[in-house]
Protein backbone atom coordinates (compact mmCIF):
# COMPACT_ATOMS: atom_id res chain seq x y z
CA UNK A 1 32.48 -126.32 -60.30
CA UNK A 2 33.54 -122.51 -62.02
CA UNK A 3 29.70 -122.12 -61.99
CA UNK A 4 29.35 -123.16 -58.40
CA UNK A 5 32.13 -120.68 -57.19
CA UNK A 6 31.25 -118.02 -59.31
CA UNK A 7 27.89 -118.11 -57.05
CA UNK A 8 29.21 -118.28 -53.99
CA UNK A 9 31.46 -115.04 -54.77
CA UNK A 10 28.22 -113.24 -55.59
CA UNK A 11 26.62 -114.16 -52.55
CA UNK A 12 29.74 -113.30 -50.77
CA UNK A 13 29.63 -109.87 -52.26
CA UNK A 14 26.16 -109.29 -51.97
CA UNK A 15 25.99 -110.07 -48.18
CA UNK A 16 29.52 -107.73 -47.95
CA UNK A 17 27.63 -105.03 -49.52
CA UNK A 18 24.29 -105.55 -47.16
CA UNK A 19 26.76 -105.17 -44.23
CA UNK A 20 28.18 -102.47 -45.69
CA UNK A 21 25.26 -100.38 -46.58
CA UNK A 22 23.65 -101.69 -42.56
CA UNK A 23 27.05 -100.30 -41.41
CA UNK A 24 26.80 -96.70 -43.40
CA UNK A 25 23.12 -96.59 -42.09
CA UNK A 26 23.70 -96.90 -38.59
CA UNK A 27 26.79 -94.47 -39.07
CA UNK A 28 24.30 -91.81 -40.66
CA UNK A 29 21.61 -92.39 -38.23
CA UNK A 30 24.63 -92.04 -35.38
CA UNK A 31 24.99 -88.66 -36.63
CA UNK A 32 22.07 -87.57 -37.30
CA UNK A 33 21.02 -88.22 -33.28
CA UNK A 34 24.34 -86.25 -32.61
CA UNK A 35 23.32 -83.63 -34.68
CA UNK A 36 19.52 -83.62 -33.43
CA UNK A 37 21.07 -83.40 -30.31
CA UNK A 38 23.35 -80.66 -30.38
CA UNK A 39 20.20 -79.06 -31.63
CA UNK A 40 18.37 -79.96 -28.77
CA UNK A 41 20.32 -78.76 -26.77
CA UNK A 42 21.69 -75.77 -27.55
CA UNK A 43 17.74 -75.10 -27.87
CA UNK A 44 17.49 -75.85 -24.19
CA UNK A 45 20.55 -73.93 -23.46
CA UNK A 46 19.32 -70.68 -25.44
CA UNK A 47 15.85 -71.41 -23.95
CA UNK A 48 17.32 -71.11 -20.18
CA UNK A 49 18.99 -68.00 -20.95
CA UNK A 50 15.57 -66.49 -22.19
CA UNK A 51 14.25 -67.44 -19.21
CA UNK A 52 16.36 -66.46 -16.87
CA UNK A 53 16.41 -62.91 -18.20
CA UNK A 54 12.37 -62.99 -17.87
CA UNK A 55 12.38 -64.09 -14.70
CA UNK A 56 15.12 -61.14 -13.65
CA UNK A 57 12.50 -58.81 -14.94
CA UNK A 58 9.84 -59.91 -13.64
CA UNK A 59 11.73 -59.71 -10.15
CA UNK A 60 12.17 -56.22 -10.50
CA UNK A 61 8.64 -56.15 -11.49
CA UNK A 62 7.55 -57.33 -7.50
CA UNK A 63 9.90 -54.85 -5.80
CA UNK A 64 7.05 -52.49 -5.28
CA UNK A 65 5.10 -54.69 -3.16
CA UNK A 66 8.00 -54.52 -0.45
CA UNK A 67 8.72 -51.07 -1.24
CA UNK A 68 5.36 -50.06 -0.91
CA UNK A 69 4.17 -51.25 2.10
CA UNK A 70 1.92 -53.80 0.38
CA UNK A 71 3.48 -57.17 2.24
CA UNK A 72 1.95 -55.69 5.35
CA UNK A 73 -1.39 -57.16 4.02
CA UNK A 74 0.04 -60.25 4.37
CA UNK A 75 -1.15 -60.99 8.12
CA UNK A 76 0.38 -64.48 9.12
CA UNK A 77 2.93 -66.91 7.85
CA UNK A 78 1.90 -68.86 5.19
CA UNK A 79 0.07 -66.09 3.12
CA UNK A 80 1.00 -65.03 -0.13
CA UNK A 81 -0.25 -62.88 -3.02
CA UNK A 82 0.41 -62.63 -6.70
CA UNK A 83 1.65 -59.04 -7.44
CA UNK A 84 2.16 -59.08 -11.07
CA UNK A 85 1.41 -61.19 -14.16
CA UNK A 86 2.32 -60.64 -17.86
CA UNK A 87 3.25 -62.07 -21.08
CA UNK A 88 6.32 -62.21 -23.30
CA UNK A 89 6.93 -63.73 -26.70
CA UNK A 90 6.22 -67.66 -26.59
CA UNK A 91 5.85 -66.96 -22.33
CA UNK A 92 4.90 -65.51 -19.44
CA UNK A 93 5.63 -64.33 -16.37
CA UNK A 94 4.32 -63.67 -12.64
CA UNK A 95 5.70 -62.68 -9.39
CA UNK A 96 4.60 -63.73 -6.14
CA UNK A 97 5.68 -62.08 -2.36
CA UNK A 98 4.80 -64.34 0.51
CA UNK A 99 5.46 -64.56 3.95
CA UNK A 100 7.56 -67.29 5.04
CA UNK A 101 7.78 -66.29 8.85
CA UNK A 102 7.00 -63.43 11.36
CA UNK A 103 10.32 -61.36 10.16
CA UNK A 104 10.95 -62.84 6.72
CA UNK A 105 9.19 -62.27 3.65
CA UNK A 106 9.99 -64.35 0.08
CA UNK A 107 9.44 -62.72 -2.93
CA UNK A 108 9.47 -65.12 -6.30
CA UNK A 109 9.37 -64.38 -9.58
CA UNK A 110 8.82 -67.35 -12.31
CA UNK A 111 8.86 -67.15 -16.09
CA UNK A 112 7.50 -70.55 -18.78
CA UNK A 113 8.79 -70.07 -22.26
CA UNK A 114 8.59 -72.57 -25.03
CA UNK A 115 11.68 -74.40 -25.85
CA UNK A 116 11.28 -75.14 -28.92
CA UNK A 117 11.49 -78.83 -28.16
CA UNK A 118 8.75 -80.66 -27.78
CA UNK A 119 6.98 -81.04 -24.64
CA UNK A 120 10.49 -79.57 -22.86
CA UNK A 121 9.49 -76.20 -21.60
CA UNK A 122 11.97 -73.71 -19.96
CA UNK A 123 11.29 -72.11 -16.61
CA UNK A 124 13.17 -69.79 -14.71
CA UNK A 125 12.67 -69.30 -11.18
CA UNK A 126 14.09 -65.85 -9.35
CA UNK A 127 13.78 -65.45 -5.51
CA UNK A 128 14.75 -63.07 -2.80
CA UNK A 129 14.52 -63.89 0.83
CA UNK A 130 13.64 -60.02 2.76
CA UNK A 131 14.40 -59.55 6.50
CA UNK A 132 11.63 -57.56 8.41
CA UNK A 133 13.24 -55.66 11.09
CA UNK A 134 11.39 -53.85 14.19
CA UNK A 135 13.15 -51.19 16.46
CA UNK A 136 11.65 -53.53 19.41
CA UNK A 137 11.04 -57.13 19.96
CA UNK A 138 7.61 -58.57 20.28
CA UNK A 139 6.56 -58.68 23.70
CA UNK A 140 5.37 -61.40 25.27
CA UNK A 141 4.45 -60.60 28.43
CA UNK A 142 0.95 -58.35 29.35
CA UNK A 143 3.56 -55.57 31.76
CA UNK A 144 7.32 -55.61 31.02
CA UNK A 145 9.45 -53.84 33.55
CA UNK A 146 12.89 -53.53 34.46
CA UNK A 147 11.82 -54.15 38.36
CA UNK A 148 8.71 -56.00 38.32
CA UNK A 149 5.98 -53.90 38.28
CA UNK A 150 3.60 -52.95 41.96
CA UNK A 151 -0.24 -54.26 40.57
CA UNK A 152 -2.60 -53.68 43.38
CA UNK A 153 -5.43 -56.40 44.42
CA UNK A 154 -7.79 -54.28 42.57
CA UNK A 155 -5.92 -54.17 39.26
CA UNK A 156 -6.62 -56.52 36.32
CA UNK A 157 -3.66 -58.20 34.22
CA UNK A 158 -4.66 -61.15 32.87
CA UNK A 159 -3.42 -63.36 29.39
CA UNK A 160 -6.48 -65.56 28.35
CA UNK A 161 -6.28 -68.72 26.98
CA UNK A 162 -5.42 -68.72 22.83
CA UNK A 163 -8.32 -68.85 20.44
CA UNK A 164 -8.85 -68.61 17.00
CA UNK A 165 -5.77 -65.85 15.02
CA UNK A 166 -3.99 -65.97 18.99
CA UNK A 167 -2.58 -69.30 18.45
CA UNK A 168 -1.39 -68.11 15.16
CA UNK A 169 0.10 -64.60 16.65
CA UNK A 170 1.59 -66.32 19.95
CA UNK A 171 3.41 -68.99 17.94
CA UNK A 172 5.27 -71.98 20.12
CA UNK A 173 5.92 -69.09 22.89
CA UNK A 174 3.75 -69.21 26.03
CA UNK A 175 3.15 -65.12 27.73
CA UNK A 176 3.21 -64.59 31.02
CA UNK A 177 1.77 -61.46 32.57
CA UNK A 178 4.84 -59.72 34.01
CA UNK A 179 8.39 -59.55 32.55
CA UNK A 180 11.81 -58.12 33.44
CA UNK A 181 14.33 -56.75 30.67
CA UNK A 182 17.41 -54.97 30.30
CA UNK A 183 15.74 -51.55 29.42
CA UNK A 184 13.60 -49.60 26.90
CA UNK A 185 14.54 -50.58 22.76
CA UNK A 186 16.09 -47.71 21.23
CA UNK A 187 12.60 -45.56 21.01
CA UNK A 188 14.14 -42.22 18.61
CA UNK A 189 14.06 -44.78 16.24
CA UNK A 190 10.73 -45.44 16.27
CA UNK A 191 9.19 -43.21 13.11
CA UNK A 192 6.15 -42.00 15.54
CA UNK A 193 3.66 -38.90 15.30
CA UNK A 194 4.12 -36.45 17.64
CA UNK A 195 0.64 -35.68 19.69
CA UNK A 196 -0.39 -33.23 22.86
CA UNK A 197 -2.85 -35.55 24.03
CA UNK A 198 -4.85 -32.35 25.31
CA UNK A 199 -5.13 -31.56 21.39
CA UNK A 200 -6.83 -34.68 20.49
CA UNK A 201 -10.42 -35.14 19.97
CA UNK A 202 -11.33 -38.22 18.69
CA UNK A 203 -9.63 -42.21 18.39
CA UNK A 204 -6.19 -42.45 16.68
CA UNK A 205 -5.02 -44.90 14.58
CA UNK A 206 -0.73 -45.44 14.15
CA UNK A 207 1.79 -44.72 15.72
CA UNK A 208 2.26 -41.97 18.39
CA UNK A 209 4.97 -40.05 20.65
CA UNK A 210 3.38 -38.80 23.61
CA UNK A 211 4.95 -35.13 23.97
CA UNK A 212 3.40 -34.23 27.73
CA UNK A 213 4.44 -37.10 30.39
CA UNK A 214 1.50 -36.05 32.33
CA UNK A 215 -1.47 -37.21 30.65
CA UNK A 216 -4.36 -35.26 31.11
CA UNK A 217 -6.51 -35.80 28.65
CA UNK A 218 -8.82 -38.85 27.53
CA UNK A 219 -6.96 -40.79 24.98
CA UNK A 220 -7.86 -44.02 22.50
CA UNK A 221 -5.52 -45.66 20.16
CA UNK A 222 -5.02 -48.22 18.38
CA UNK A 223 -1.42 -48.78 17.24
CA UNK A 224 1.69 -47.82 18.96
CA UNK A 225 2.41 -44.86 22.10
CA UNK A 226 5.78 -44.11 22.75
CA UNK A 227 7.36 -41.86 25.14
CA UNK A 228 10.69 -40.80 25.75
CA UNK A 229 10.50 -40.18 29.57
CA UNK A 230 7.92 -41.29 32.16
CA UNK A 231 4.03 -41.58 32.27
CA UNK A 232 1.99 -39.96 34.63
CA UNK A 233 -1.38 -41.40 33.50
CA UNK A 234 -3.50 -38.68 34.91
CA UNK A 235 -6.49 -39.33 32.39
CA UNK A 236 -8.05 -42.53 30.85
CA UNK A 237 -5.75 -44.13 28.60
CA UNK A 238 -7.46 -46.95 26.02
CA UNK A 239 -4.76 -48.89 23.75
CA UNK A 240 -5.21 -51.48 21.65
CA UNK A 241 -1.62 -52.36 21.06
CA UNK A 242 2.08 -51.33 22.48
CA UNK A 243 2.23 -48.71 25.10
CA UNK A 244 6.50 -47.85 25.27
CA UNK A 245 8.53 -45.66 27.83
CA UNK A 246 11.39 -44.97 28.25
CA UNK A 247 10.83 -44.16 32.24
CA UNK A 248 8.68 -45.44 34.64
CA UNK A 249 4.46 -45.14 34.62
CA UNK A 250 2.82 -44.16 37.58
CA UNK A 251 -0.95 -44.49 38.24
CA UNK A 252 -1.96 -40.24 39.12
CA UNK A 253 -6.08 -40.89 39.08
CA UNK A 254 -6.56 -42.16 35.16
CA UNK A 255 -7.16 -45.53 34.34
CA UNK A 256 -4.95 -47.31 32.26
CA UNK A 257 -6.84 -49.67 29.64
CA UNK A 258 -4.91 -51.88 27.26
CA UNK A 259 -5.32 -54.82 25.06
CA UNK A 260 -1.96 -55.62 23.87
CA UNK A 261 1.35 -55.14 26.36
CA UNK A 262 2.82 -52.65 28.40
CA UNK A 263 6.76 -51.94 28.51
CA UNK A 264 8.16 -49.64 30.37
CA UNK A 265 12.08 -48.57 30.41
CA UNK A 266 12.15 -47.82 34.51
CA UNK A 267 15.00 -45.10 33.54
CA UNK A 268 16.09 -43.06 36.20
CA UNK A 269 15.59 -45.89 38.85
CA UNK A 270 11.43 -46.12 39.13
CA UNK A 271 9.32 -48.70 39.37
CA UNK A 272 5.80 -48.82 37.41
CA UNK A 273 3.02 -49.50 39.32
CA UNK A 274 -1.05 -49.87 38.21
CA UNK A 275 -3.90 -48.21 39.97
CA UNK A 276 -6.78 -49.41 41.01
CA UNK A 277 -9.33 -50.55 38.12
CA UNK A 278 -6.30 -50.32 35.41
CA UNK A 279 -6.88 -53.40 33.33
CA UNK A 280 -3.98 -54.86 30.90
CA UNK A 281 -5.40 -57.86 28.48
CA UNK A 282 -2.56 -59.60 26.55
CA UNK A 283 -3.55 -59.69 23.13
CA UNK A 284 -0.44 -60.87 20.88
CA UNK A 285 -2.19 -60.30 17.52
CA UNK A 286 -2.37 -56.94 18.44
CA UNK A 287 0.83 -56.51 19.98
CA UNK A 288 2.42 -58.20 16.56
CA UNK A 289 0.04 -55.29 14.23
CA UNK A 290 1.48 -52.83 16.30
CA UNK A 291 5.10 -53.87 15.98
CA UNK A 292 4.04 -54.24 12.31
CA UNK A 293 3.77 -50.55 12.36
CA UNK A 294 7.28 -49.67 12.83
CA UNK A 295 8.74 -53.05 10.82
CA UNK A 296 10.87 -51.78 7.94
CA UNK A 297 11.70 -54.43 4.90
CA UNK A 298 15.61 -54.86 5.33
CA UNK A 299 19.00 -56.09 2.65
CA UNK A 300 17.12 -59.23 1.13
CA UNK A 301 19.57 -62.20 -0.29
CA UNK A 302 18.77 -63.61 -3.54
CA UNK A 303 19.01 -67.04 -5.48
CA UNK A 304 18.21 -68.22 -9.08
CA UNK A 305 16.71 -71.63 -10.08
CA UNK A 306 16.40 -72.28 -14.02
CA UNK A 307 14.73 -75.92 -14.44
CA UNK A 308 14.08 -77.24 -17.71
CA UNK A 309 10.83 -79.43 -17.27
């Protein structure tokens, strides 16, 4: 019987000391996952901070391409371009401006670093939102007027079905071919070139501030006209674009040929009128490339994304 009992203690003991040793082992392995994971993530955490930074810089990086003028290559909503690339210690880097809308532009910058945990990189993600602002609003009308304007049987105003980049440039709104507003946009604003239209030789290409009301010489551009009083159009004027007064235009024996949209302030109480064989073509794309022309980048607002997969 002592033998019998002196067994069953040792078995006793033994299976105390396998519980005991099962116990310790989970307890170390416990803390060792604790410890791997503190690890982990403070990894993570020093990772994010890495890549933050790297994506700050690389925003500054893509400032140029608003700065610069280079977002005006970006034609329609929906396109984008990569403006920079580059590489940093276990990473890399790229910005990105795109534009989200007719007035906005988004400019991202993204950075990938290694973690340092397996199959866990770190990204950072930096974006601004930029405003475009224009002196004027895009027109959507072939003749804008404060009284309508006096088109003769003869004259041609016409807005053609959409085709092709018009569907894009027109959007959801539907022109009409005349138009009443308030009065002309705020036209010293408008950064313009001064031109004598009797010093001009050849076709012009920007923006332009008429500096003779009477027009009496041939002129072609392609861009913007603005002028700060009336319009006497005395001599063939050719636009592709925006023609802007600030006064009324009168038909005095040129013809007026546009492809784009005509406003015209009406200050001083006229009332525009066309002549006979003046033809105005609504053309939004170009009426939107020459509204580009005077669109300045404005205040963008920024936000920060940091994912971690």
């Amino acid at each position: 019987m002592s033998a019998r009992r002196d067994a069953d203690r040792r078995g006793v003991a033994l299976l105390m000391t396998v519980v005991i040793i099962g116990v310790c082992g989970v307890g170390v392995l416990a803390l060792w996952q604790l410890s791997a994971g503190l690890q982990r993530s403070a990894a993570l955490d020093v990772a994010a901070a890495r890549a933050r930074s790297l994506a700050d810089s690389a925003l500054r990086a893509g400032y140029p391409a608003i700065s610069d003028g280079t977002w005006r290559t970006l034609t329609a909503p929906g396109a984008s371009l990569v403006t920079a690339t580059g590489t940093a210690p276990r990473g890399s880097w790229r910005t990105e401006l795109g534009r989200s809308g007719w007035s906005t532009l988004l400019l991202r910058a993204s950075a990938t670093l290694a973690s340092g945990v397996r199959g866990v990189p770190a990204r950072g993600d930096r974006r601004v939102l930029v405003p475009l602002v224009a002196p004027l609003d895009v027109p959507f009308a072939a003749l804008t007027g404060v009284a309508p304007w006096a088109v003769p049987p003869a004259a041609l105003v016409e807005v053609p079905p959409a085709a092709g980049a018009e569907v894009v440039c027109r959007g959801s709104v539907t022109p009409t071919a005349m138009a009443t507003w308030g009065g002309a946009p705020a036209l010293a604003s408008i950064d313009a070139v001064p031109i004598d239209a009797d010093t001009v030789t050849g076709p012009l290409t920007g923006v332009f501030r008429l500096t003779n009301p009477n027009l009496t010489h041939a002129l072609f551009v392609v861009g913007m006209v603005v002028l700060d009083s009336e319009l006497l159009v005395q001599a063939d004027l050719e636009l592709v674009g925006v023609l802007v007064t600030r006064g009324a235009i009168q038909h005095a024996g040129g013809r007026l040929q546009v492809t784009g949209a005509v406003l015209a302030g009406d200050a001083g109480g006229g009332h525009s009128g066309l002549g006979a064989g003046d033809r105005v073509r609504y053309d939004a794309c170009a009426v939107r490339r020459a509204v580009e022309r005077v669109t300045r980048a404005g205040p963008g607002a920024t936000w920060t994304t940091v994912p971690l997969f």
